[in-house]
C-alpha atoms as a PDB file:
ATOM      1  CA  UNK A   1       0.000   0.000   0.000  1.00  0.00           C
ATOM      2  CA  UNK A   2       1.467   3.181  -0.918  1.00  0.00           C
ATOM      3  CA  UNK A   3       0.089   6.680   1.000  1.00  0.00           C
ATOM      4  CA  UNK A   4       0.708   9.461  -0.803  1.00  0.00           C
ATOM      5  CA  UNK A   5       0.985  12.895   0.812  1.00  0.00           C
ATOM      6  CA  UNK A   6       0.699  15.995  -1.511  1.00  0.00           C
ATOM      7  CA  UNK A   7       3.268  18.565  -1.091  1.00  0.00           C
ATOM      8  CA  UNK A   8       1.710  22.114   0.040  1.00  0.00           C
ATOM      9  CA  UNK A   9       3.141  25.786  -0.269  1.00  0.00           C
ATOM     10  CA  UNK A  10       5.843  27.876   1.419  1.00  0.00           C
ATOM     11  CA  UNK A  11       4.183  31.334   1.805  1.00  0.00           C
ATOM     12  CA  UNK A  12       5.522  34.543   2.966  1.00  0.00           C
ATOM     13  CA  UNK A  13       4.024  36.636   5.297  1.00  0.00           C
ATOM     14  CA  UNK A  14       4.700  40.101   4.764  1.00  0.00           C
ATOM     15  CA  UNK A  15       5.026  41.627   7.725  1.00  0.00           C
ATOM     16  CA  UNK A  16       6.097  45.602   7.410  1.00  0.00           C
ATOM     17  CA  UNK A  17       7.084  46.466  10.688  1.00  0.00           C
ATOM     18  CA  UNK A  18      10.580  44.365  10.166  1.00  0.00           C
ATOM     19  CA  UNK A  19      11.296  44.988   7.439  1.00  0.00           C
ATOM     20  CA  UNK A  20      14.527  47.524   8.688  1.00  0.00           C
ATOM     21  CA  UNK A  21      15.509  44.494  10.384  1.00  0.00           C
ATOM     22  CA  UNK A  22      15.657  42.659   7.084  1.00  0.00           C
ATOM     23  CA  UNK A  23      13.939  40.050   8.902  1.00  0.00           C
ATOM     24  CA  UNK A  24      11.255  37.421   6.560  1.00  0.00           C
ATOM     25  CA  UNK A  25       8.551  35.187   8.063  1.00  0.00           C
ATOM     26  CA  UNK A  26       7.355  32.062   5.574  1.00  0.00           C
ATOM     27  CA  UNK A  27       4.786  29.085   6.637  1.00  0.00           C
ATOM     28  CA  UNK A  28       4.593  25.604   5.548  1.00  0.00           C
ATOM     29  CA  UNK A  29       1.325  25.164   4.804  1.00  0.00           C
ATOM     30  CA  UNK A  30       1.237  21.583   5.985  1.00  0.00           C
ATOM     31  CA  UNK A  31      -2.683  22.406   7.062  1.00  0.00           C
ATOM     32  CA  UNK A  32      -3.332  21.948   3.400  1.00  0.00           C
ATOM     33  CA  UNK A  33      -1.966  18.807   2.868  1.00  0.00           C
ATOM     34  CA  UNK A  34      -5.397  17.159   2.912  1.00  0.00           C
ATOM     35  CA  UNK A  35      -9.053  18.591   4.272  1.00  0.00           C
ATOM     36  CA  UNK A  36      -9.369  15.797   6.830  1.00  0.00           C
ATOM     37  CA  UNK A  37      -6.074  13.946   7.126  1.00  0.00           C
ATOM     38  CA  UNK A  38      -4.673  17.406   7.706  1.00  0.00           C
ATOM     39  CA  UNK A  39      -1.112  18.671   8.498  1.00  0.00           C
ATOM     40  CA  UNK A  40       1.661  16.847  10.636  1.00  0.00           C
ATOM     41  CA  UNK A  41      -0.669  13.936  11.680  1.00  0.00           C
ATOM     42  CA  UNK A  42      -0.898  12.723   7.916  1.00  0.00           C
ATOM     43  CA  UNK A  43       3.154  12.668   8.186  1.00  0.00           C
ATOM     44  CA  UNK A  44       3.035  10.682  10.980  1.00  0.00           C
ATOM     45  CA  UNK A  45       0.245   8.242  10.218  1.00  0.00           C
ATOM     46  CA  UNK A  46       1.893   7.630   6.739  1.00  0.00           C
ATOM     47  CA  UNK A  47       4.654   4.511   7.495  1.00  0.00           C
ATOM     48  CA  UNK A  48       2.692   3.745  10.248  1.00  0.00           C
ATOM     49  CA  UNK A  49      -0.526   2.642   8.045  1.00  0.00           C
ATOM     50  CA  UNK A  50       2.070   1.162   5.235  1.00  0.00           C
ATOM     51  CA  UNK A  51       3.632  -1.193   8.062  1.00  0.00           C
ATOM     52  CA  UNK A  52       0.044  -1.716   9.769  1.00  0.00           C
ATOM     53  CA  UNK A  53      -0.659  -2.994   6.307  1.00  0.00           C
ATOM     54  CA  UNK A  54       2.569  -5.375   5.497  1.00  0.00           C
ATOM     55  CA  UNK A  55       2.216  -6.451   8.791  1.00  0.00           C
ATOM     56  CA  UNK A  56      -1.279  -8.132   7.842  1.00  0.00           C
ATOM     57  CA  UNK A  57      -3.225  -5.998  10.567  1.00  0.00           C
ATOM     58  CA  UNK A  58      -6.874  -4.934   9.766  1.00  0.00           C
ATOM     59  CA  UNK A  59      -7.631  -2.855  13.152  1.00  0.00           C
ATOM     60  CA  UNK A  60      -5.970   0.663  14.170  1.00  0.00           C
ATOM     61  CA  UNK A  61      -5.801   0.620  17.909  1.00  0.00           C
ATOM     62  CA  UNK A  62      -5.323   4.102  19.844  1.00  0.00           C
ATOM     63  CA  UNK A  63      -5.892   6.074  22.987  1.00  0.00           C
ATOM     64  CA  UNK A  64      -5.715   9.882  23.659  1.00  0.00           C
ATOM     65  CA  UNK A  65      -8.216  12.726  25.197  1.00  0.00           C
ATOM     66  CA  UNK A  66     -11.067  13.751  23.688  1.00  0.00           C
ATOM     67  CA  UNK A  67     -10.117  16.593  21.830  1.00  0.00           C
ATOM     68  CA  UNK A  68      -7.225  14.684  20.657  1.00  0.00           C
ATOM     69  CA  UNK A  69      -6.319  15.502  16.600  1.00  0.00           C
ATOM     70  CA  UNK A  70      -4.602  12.452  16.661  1.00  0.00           C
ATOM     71  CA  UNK A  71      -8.027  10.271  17.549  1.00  0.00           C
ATOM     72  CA  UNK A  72      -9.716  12.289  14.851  1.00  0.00           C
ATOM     73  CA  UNK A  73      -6.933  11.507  12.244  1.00  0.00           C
ATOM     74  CA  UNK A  74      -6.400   7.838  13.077  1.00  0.00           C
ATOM     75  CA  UNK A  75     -10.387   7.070  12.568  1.00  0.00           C
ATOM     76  CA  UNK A  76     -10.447   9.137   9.113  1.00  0.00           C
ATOM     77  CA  UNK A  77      -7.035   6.924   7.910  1.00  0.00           C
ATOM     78  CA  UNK A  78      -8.826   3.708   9.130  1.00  0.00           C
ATOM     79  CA  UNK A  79     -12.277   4.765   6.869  1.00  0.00           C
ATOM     80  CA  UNK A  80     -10.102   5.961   3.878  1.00  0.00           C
ATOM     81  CA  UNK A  81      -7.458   2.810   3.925  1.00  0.00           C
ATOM     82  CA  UNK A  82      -9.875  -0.089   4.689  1.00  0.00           C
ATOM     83  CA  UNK A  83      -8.580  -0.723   8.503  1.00  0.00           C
ATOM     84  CA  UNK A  84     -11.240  -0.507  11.486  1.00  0.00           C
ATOM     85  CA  UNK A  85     -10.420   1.689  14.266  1.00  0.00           C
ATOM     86  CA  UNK A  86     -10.558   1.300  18.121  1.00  0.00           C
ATOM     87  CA  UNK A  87      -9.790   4.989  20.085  1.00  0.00           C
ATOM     88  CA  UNK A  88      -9.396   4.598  24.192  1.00  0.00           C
ATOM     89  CA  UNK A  89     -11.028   7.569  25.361  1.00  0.00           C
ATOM     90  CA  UNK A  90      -9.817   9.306  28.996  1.00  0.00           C
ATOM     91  CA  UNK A  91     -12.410   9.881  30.916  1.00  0.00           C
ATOM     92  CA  UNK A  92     -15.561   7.813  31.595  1.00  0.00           C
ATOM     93  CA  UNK A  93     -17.683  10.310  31.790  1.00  0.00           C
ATOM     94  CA  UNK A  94     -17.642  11.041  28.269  1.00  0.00           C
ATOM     95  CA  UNK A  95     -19.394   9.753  25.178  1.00  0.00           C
ATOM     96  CA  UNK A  96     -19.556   9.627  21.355  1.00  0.00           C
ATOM     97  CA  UNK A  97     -21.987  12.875  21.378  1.00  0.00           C
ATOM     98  CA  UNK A  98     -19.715  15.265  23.863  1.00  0.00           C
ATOM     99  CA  UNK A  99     -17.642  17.033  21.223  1.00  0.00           C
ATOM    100  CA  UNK A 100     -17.737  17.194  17.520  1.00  0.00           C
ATOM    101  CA  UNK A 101     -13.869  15.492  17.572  1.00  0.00           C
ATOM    102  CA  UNK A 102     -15.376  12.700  19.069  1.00  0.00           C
ATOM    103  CA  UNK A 103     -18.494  12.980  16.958  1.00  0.00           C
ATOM    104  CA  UNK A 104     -16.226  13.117  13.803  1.00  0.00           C
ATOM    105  CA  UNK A 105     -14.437   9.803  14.944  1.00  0.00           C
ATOM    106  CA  UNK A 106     -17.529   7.671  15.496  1.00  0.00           C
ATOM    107  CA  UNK A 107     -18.636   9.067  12.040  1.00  0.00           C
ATOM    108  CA  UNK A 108     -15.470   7.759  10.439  1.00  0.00           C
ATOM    109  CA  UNK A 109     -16.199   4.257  12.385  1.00  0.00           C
ATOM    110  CA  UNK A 110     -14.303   4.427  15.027  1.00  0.00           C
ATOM    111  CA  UNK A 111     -15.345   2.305  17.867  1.00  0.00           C
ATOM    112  CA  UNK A 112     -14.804   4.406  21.405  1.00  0.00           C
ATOM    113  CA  UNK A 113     -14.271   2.896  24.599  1.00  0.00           C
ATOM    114  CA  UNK A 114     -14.120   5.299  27.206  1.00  0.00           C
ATOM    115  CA  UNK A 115     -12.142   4.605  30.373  1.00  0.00           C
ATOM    116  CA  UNK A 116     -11.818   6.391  33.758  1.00  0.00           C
ATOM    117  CA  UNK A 117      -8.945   8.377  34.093  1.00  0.00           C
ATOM    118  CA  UNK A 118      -7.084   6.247  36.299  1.00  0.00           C
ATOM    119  CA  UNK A 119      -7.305   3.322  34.239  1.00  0.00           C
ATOM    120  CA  UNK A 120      -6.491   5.114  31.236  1.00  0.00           C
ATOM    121  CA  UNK A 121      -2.959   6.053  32.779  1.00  0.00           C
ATOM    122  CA  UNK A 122      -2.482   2.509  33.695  1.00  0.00           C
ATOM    123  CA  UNK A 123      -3.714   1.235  30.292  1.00  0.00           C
ATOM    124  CA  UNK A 124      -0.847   3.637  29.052  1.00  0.00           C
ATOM    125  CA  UNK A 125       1.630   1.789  31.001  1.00  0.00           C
ATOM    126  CA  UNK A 126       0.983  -1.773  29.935  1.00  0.00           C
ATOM    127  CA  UNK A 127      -1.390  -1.209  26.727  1.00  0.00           C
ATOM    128  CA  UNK A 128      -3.776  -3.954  27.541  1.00  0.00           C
ATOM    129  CA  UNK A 129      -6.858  -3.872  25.688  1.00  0.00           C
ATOM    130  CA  UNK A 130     -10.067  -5.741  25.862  1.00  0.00           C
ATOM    131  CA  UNK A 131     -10.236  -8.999  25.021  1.00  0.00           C
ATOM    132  CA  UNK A 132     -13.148  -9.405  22.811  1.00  0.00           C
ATOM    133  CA  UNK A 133     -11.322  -7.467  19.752  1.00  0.00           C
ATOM    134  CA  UNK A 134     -10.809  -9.923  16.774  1.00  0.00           C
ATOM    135  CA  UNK A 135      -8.226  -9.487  13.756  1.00  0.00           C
ATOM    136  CA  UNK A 136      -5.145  -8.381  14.425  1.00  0.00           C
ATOM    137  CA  UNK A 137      -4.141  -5.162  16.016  1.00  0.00           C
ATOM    138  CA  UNK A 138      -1.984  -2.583  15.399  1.00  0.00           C
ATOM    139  CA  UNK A 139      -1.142  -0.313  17.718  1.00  0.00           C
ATOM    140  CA  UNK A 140      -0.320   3.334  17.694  1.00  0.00           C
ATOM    141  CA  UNK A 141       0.414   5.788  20.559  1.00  0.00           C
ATOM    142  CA  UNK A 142      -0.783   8.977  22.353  1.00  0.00           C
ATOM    143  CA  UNK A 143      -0.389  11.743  19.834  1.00  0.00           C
ATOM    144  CA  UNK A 144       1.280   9.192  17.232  1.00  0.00           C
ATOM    145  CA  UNK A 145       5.016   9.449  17.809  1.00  0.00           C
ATOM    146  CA  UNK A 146       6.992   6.336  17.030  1.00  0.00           C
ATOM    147  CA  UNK A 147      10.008   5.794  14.403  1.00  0.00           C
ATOM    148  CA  UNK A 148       7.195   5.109  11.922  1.00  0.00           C
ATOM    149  CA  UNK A 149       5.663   8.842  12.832  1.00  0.00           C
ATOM    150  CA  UNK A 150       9.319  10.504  12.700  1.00  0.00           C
ATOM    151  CA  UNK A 151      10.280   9.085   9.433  1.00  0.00           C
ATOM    152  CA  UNK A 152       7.240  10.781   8.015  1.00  0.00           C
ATOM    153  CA  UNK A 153       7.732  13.980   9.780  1.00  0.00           C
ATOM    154  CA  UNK A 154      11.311  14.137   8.517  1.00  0.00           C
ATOM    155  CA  UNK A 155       9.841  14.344   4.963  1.00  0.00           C
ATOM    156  CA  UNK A 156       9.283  18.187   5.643  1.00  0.00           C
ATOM    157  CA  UNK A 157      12.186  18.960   5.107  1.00  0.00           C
ATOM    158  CA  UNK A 158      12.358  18.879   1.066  1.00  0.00           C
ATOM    159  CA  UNK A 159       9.247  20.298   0.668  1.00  0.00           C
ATOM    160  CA  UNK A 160      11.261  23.404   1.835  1.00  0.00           C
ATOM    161  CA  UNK A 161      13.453  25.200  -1.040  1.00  0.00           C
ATOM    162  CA  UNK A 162      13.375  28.583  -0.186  1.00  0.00           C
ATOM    163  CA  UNK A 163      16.361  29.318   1.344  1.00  0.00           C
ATOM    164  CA  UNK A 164      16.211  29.809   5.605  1.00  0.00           C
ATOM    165  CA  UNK A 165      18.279  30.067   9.039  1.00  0.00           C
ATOM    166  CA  UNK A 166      15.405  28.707  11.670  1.00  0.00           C
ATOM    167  CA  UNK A 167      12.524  26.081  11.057  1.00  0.00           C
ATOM    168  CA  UNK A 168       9.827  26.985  14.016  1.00  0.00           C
ATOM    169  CA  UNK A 169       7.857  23.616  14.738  1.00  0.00           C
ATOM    170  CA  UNK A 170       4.954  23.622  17.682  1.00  0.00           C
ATOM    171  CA  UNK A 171       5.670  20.485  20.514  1.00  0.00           C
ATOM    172  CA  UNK A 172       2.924  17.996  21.442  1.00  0.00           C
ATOM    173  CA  UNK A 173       4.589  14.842  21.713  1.00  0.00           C
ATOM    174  CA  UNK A 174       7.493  15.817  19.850  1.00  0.00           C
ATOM    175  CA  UNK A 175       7.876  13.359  16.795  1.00  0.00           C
ATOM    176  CA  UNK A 176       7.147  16.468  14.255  1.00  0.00           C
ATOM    177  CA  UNK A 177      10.414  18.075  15.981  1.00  0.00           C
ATOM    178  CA  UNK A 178      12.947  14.821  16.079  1.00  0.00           C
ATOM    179  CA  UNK A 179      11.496  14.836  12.592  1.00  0.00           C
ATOM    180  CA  UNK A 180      12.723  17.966  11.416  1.00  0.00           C
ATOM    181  CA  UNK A 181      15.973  17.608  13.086  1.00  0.00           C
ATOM    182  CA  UNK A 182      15.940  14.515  11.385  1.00  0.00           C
ATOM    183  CA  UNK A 183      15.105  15.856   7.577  1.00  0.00           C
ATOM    184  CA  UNK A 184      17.581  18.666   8.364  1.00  0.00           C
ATOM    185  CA  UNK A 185      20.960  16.467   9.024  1.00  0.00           C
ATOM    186  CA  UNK A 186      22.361  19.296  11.069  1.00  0.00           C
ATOM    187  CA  UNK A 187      22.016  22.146   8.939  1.00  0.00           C
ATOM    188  CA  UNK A 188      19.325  24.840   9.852  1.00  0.00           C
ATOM    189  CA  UNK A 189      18.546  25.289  13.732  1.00  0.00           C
ATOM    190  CA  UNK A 190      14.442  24.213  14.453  1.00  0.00           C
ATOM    191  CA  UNK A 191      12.991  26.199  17.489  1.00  0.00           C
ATOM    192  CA  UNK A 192      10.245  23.932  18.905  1.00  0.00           C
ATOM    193  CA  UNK A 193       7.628  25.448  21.142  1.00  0.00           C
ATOM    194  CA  UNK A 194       5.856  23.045  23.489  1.00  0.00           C
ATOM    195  CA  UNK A 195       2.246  23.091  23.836  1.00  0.00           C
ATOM    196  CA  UNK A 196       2.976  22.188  28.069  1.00  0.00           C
ATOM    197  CA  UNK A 197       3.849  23.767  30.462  1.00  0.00           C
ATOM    198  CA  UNK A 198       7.443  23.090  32.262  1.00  0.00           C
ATOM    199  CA  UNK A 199      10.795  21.553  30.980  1.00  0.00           C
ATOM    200  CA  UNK A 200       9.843  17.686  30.714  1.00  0.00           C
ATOM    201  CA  UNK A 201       9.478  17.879  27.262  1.00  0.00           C
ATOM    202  CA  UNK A 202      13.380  18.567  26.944  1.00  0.00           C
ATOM    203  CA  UNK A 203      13.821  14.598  28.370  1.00  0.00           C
ATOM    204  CA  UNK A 204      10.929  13.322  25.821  1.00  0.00           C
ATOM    205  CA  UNK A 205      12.793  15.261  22.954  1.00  0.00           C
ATOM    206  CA  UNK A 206      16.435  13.737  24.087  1.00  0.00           C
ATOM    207  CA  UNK A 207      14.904  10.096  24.466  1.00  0.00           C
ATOM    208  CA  UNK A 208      13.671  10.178  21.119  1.00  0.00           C
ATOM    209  CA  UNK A 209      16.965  11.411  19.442  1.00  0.00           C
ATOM    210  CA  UNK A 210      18.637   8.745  21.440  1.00  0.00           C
ATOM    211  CA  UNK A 211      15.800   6.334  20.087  1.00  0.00           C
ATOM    212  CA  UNK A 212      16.417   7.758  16.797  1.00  0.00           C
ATOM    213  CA  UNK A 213      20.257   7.538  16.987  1.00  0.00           C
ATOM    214  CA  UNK A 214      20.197  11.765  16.022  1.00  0.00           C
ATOM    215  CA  UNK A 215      22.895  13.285  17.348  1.00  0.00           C
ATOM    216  CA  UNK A 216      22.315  17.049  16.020  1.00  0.00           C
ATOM    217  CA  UNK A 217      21.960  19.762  19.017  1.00  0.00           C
ATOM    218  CA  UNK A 218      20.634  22.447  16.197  1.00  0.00           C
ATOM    219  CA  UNK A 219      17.754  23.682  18.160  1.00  0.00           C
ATOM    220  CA  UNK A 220      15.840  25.074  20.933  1.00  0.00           C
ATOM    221  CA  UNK A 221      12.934  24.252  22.798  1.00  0.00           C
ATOM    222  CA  UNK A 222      10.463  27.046  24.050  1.00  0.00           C
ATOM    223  CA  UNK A 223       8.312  25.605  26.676  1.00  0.00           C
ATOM    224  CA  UNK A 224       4.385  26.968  27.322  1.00  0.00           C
ATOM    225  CA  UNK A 225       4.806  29.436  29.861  1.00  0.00           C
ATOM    226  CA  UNK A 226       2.160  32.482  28.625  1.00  0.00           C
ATOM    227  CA  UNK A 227      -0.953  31.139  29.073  1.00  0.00           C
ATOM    228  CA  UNK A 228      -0.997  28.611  32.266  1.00  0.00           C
ATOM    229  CA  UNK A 229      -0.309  25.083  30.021  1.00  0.00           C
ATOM    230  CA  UNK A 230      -1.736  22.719  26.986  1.00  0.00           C
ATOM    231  CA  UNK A 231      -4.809  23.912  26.136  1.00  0.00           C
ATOM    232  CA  UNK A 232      -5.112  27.011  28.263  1.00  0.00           C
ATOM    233  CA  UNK A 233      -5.851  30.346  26.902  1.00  0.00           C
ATOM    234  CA  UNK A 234      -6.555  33.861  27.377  1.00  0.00           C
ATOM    235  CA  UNK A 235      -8.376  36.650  25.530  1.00  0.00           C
ATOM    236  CA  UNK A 236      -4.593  37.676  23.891  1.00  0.00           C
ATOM    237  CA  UNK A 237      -4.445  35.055  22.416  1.00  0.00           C
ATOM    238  CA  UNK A 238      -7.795  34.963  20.959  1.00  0.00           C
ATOM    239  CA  UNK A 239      -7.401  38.377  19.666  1.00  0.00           C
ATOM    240  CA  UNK A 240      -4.256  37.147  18.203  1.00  0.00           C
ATOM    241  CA  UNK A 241      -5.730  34.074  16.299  1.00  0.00           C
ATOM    242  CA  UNK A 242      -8.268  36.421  15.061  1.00  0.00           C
ATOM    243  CA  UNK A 243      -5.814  39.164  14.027  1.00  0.00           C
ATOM    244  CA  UNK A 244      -3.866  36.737  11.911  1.00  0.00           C
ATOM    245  CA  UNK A 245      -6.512  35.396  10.027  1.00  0.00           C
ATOM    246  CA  UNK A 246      -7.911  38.350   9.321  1.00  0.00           C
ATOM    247  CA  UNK A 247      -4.568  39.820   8.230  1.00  0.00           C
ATOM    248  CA  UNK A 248      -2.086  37.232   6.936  1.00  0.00           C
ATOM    249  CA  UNK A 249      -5.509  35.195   5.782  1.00  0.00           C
ATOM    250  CA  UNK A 250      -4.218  31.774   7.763  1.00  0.00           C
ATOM    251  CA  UNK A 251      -6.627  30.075  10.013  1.00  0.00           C
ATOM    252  CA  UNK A 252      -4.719  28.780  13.774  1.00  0.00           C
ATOM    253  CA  UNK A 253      -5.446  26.517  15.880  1.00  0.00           C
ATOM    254  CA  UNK A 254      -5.523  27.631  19.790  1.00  0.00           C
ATOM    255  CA  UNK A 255      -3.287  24.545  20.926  1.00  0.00           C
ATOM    256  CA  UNK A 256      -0.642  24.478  18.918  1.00  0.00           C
ATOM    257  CA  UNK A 257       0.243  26.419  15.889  1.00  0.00           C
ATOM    258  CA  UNK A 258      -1.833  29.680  17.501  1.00  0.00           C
ATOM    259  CA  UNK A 259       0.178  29.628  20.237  1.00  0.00           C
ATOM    260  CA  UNK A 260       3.618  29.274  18.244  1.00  0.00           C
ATOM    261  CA  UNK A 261       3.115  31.713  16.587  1.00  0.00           C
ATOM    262  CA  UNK A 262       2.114  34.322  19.276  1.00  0.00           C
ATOM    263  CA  UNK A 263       5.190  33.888  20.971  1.00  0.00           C
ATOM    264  CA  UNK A 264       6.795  34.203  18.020  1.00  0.00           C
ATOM    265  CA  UNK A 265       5.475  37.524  16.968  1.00  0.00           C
ATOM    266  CA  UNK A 266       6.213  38.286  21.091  1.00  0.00           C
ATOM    267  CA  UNK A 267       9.935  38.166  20.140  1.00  0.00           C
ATOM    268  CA  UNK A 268       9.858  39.973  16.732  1.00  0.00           C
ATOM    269  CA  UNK A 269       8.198  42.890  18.453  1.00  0.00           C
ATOM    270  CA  UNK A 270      10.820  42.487  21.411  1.00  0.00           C
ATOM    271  CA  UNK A 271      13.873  42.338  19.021  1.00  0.00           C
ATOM    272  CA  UNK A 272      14.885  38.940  20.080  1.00  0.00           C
ATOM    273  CA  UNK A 273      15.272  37.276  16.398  1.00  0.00           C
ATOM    274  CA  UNK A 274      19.025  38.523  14.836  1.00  0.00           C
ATOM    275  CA  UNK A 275      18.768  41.314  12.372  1.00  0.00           C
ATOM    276  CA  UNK A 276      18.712  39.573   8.808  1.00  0.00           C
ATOM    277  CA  UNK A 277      17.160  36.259   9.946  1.00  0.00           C
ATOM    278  CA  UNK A 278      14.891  34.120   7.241  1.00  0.00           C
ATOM    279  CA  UNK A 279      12.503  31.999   9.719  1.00  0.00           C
ATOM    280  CA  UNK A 280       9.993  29.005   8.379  1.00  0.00           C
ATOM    281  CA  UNK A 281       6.645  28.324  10.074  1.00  0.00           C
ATOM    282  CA  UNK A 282       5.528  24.789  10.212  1.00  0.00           C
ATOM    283  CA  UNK A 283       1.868  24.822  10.587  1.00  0.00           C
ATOM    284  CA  UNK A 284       0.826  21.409  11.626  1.00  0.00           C
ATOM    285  CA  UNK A 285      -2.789  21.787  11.288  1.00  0.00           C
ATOM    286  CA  UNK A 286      -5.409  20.512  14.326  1.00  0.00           C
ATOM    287  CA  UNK A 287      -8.604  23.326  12.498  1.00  0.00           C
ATOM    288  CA  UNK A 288     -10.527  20.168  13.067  1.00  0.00           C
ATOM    289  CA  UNK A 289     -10.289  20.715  16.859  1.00  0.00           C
ATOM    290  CA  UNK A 290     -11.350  24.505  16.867  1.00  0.00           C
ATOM    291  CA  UNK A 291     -15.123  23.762  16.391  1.00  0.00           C
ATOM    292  CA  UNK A 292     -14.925  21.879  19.969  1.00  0.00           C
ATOM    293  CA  UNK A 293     -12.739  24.435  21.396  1.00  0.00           C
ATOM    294  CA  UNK A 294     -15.211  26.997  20.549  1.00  0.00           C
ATOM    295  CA  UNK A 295     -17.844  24.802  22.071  1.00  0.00           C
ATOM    296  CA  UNK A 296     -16.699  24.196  24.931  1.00  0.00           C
ATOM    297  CA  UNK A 297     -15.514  27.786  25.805  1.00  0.00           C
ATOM    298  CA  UNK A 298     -17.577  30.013  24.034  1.00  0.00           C
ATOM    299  CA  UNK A 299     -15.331  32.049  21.573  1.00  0.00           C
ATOM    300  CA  UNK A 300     -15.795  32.292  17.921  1.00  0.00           C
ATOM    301  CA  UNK A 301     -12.407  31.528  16.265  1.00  0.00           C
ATOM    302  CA  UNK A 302     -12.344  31.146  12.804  1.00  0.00           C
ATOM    303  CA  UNK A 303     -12.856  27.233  11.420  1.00  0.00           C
ATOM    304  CA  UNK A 304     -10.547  27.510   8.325  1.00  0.00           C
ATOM    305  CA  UNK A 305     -10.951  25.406   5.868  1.00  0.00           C
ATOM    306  CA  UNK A 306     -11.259  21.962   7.404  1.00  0.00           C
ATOM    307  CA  UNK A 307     -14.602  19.928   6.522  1.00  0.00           C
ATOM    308  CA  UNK A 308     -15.859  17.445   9.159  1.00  0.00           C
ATOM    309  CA  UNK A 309     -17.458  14.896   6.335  1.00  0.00           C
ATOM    310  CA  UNK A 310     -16.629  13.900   3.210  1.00  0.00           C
END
C-alpha cells in the first residue's frame, strides 16, 4: 500500500514592521496537505498505516483525550485505507456525542471505549486492551510518535526550497520536531515550542533522538509558559488568532500552531530574532479541533478550511 501525501506551499508573510531588520517570516502550509487527514498527523500516520498494512493488521488501535487531533486523524485513515479503528477515550464520563472530535471519529467508524482516568494512565503503562477485539491489532500511541511517525515527519524537510536560518515547529509529543531535526541532518537550527507547560518535554525530545540515533543539538525548545499550560488560553491570544486570520488570511489553531506563533510575533516585536534572519513556520494543522474548542468555551475563532465529512 502506498500513501501518498501531496506537497503544500511555502508562503511569505509580509510583515512591514521588520522589514529595517531585514527580517522574513514564511509558513509551511502543511494544514493543506489534505481537508481531513490534515497537516503533521498525515506525516506521521503515513509509514505507520504502510507497516500496519505489510504487517497483515486490519484494526488501528489508539488512545488519547477527547479533543485529541490524533483520535480524529487515526479514525479518518482507518475509513479511507480499509482498517477498522478502536480509540481509548480518557475519561468515563464522556461519550460519542460530547464534542464534535469525538463525533467526527464515530462518524469515520471508530469504535470508542471510554475509560476512567485512572485506568487510562495505567492502560498507558501496559497497553492492555479488551479482550473481545478480533483481527489483528496494530497499535499506535498517544499523539502518534513512534520511528514510523518521525520518518514521516522528517519528509518536511524537502518540501522546503526557499532558502532559511530557523525552522519553528509547535511540541505535542514531539515526533514532528525529532522529525525535522531529522530531515535537516544538522544544517538549519528548528525552534520547537511546546504546547505544556514546564521543561519535561526537553527529556521526551532527548529520548527520542537517542531512540532515533540523532545526534544534532541544532535547536531550541520554548516551553508553554504564557498562558498557564496545553490547552489554556486567554483573551490575547484569541485576539491574536483572530488578528492573523484576518490579516495574513491563515486560520490557527488555539493549541498548537496559535500559540507558536504568538510567541513568536512576542519576540519579533521584542527584538529577540538577529537582524537579517529568514525563519519558516511549520503549521501542523489541528482546524478540526477549533469547532470543539469553541464549544466548549464560548469564543468564535475562525474554522478555516477543514470539513468534518466527506
Amino acid at each position: 500500500m502506498l500513501v501518498e501525501i501531496p506537497k503544500t506551499s511555502v508562503e511569505e508573510l509580509k510583515t512591514p514592521f521588520l522589514d529595517l531588520q531585514k527580517i522574513r517570516i514564511f509558513i509551511k502550509r502543511e494544514d493543506l496537505n489534505d481537508p481531513l487527514l490534515q497537516g503533521n498527523k498525515f506525516r506521521k500516520l503515513k509509514y505507520n498505516l504502510m507497516t500496519a498494512r505489510d504487517v497483515g493488521a486490519d484494526t488501528l488501535l489508539t488512545y488519547g483525550g477527547a479533543y485529541s487531533n490524533h483520535i480524529f486523524a487515526t479514525a479518518v485513515a482507518g475509513k479511507r485505507f480499509g482498517f477498522k479503528t478502536i480509540g481509548i477515550i480518557r475519561g468515563d464520563e464522556l461519550n460519542a456525542n460530547s464534542n464534535s472530535t469525538l463525533k467526527a471519529a464515530a462518524y469515520f467508524g471508530m469504535t470508542l471505549v471510554f475509560l476512567p482516568r485512572n485506568e487510562f494512565s495505567d492502560f498507558k503503562s501496559h497497553l492492555t486492551f479488551p479482550a473481545y477485539l478480533n483481527g489483528k491489532v496494530y497499535i499506535l500511541p498517544e499523539g502518534g510518535t513512534n520511528g514510523a511517525a518521525i520518518r514521516g515527519c522528517a519528509e518536511i524537510i524537502k518540501d522546503i526550497i526557499i532558502p532559511y536560518d530557523i525552522l519553528c515547529t509547535p511540541i505535542g509529543t514531539g515526533g514532528t520536531m525529532v522529525g525535522l531535526l531529522k530531515g535537516l541532518a544538522g544544517q538549519q537550527e528548528v525552534w520547537g515550542f511546546s504546547a505544556l507547560n514546564g521543561n519535561w518535554i526537553d527529556a521526551q525530545i532527548n529520548a527520542l533522538l537517542h531512540q532515533e540515533k540523532i545526534q544534532f543539538t541544532n535547536f531550541k525548545i520554548f516551553s508553554e509558559n504564557y498562558f498557564g499550560g496545553f490547552g489554556k488560553f486567554n483573551l490575547e491570544l484569541i485576539n491574536f488568532i483572530k488578528w492573523f486570520h484576518n490579516e495574513k488570511k491563515v486560520t490557527l489553531d488555539p493549541i498548537y500552531t496559535g500559540k507558536m506563533c504568538f510567541r513568536l510575533w512576542e519576540m519579533l516585536k521584542n527584538k529577540q530574532i538577529a537582524r537579517g534572519s529568514t525563519i519558516v513556520l511549520l503549521h501542523t494543522g489541528g482546524l478540526q479541533g477549533i469547532r470543539g474548542f469553541n464549544q466548549k468555551h464560548n469564543t468564535e475563532l475562525p474554522l478555516g478550511k477543514h470539513r468534518q465529512k466527506q
